[in-house]
Protein backbone atom coordinates (compact mmCIF):
# COMPACT_ATOMS: atom_id res chain seq x y z
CA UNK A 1 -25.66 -0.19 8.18
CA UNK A 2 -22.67 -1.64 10.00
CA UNK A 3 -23.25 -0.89 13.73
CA UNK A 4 -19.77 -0.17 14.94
CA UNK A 5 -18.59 -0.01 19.16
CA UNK A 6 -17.22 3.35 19.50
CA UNK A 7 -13.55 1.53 20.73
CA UNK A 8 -13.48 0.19 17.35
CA UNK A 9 -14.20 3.04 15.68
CA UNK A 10 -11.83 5.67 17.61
CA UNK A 11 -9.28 2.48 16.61
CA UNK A 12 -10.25 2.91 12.79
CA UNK A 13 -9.74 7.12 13.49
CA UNK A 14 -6.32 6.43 14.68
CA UNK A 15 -5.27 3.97 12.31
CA UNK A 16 -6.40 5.81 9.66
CA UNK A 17 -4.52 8.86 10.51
CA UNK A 18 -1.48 6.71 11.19
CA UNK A 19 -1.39 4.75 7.78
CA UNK A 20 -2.05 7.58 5.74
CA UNK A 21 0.65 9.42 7.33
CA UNK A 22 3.17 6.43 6.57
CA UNK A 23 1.70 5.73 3.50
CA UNK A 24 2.63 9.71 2.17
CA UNK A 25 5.66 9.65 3.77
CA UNK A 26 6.79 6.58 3.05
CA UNK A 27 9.49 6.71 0.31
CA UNK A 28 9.66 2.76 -0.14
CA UNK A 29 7.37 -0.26 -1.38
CA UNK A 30 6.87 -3.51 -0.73
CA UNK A 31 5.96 -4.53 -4.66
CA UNK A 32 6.94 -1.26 -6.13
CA UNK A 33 5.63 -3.26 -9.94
CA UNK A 34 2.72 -3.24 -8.50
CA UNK A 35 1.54 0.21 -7.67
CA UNK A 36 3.65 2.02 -10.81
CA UNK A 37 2.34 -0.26 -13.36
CA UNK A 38 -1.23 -0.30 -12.31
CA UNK A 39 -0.87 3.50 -12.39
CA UNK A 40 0.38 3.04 -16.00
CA UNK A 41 -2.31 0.56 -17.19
CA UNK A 42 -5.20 2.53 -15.64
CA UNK A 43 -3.75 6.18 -17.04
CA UNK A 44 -3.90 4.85 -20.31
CA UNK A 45 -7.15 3.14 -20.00
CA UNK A 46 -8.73 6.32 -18.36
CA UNK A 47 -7.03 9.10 -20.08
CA UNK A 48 -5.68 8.15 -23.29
CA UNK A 49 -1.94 8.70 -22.21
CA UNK A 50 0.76 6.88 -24.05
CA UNK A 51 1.82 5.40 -21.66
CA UNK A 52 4.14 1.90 -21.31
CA UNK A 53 1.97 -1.19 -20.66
CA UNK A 54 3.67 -4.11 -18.90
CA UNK A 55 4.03 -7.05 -21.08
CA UNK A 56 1.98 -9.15 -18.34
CA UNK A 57 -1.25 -7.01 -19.13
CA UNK A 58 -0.52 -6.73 -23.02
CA UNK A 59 -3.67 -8.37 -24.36
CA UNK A 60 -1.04 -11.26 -26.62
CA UNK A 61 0.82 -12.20 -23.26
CA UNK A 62 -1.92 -11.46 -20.62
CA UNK A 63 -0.93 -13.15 -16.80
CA UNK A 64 -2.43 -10.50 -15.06
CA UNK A 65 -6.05 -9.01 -14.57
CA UNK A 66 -6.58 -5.02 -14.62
CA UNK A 67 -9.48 -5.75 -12.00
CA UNK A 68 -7.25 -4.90 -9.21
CA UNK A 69 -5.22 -1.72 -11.09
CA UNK A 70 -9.06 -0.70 -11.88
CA UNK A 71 -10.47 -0.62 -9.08
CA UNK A 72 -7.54 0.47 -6.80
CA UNK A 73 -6.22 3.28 -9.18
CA UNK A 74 -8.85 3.71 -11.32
CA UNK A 75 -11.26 4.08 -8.82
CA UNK A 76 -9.65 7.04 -7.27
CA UNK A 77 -8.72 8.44 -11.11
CA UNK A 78 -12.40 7.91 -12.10
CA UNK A 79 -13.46 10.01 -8.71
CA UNK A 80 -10.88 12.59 -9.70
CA UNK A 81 -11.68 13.25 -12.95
CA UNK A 82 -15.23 13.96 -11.65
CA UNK A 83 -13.90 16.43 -9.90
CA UNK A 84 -11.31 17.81 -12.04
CA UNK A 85 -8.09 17.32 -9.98
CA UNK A 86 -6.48 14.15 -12.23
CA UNK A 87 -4.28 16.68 -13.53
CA UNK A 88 -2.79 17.08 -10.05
CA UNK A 89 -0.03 14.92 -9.97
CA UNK A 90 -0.06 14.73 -5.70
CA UNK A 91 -4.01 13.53 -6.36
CA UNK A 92 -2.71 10.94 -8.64
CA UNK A 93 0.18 9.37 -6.22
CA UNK A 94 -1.62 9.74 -2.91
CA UNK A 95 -5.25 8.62 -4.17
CA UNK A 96 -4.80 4.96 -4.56
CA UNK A 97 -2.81 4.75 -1.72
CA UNK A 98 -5.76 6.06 0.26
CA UNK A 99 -7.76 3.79 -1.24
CA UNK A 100 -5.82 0.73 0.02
CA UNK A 101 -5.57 2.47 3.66
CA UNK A 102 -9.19 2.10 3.75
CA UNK A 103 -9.17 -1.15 2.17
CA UNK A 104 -7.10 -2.12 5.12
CA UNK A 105 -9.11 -0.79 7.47
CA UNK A 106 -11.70 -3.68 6.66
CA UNK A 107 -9.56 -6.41 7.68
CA UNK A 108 -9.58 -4.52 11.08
CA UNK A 109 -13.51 -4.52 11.14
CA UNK A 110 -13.80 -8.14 9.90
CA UNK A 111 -11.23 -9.54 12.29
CA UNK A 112 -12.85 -7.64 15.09
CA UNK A 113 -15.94 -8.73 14.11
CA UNK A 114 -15.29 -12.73 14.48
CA UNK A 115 -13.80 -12.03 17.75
CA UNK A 116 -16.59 -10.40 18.55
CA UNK A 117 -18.73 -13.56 17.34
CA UNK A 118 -16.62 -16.71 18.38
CA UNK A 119 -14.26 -15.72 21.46
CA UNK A 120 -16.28 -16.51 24.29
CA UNK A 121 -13.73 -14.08 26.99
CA UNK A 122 -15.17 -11.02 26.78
CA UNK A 123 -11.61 -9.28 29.09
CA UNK A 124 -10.06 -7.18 26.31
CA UNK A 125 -13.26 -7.29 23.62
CA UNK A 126 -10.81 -7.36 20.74
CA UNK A 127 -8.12 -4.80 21.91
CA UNK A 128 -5.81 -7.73 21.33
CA UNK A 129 -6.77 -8.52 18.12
CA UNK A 130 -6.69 -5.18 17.01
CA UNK A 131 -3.37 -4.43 18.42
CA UNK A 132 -1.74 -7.01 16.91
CA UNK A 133 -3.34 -6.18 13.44
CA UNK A 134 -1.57 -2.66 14.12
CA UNK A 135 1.65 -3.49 14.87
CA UNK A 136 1.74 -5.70 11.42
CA UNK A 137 0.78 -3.25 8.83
């Protein structure tokens, strides 16, 4: 199990907290193809739904993978419909945006990590690091 220093993870809390909040507030995307049409691919891969498929995924002009749609959306879709809440149409916007929140939230651990391993000043133990992966997101 990853061993983390309790600054780091009070950092993850916040962060957490904070990019959720923006992320479900946030009315605006940076590649707004990207999330809508890996909702549509996955929704019709994991519930039937006629749904339109981007010509980049259609199987006779295929540029693009549904690895990442799958496991951003439909990992989320696949957890819902365990549960029974796919039908919730709040579940199926916020989930996968969750999902990449936490995804995030490794590139926090990893960078803190090598700083951690290969800066040899010990002064701020990654506070640095971390606030300047903050302040980018």
């Amino acid at each position: 199990m990853l061993s983390l220093p309790s600054r780091l993870r009070k950092h993850l809390l916040y962060q957490f907290i904070l990019r959720t909040f923006i992320s479900i507030v946030s009315t605006s995307y940076v590649h707004p193809d990207e999330y809508f049409q890996s909702m549509e691919v996955v929704s019709k891969l994991y519930f039937g739904l006629d749904t339109f498929i981007p010509w980049e995924f259609q199987t006779d002009h295929a540029i693009r993978t549904i690895v990442t749609p799958v496991l951003v959306t439909g990992t989320p879709y696949f957890i819902g419909s365990i549960f029974n809440v796919v039908q919730n149409g709040w579940y199926l916007l916020i989930s996968p945006k969750i999902v990449l929140v936490l995804l995030s939230l490794t590139i926090d651990i990893i960078g803190f990590k090598i700083h951690q391993k290969y800066v040899i000043s010990k002064a701020n133990s990654g506070q640095t690091l971390l606030f300047l992966f903050s302040t980018s997101w």
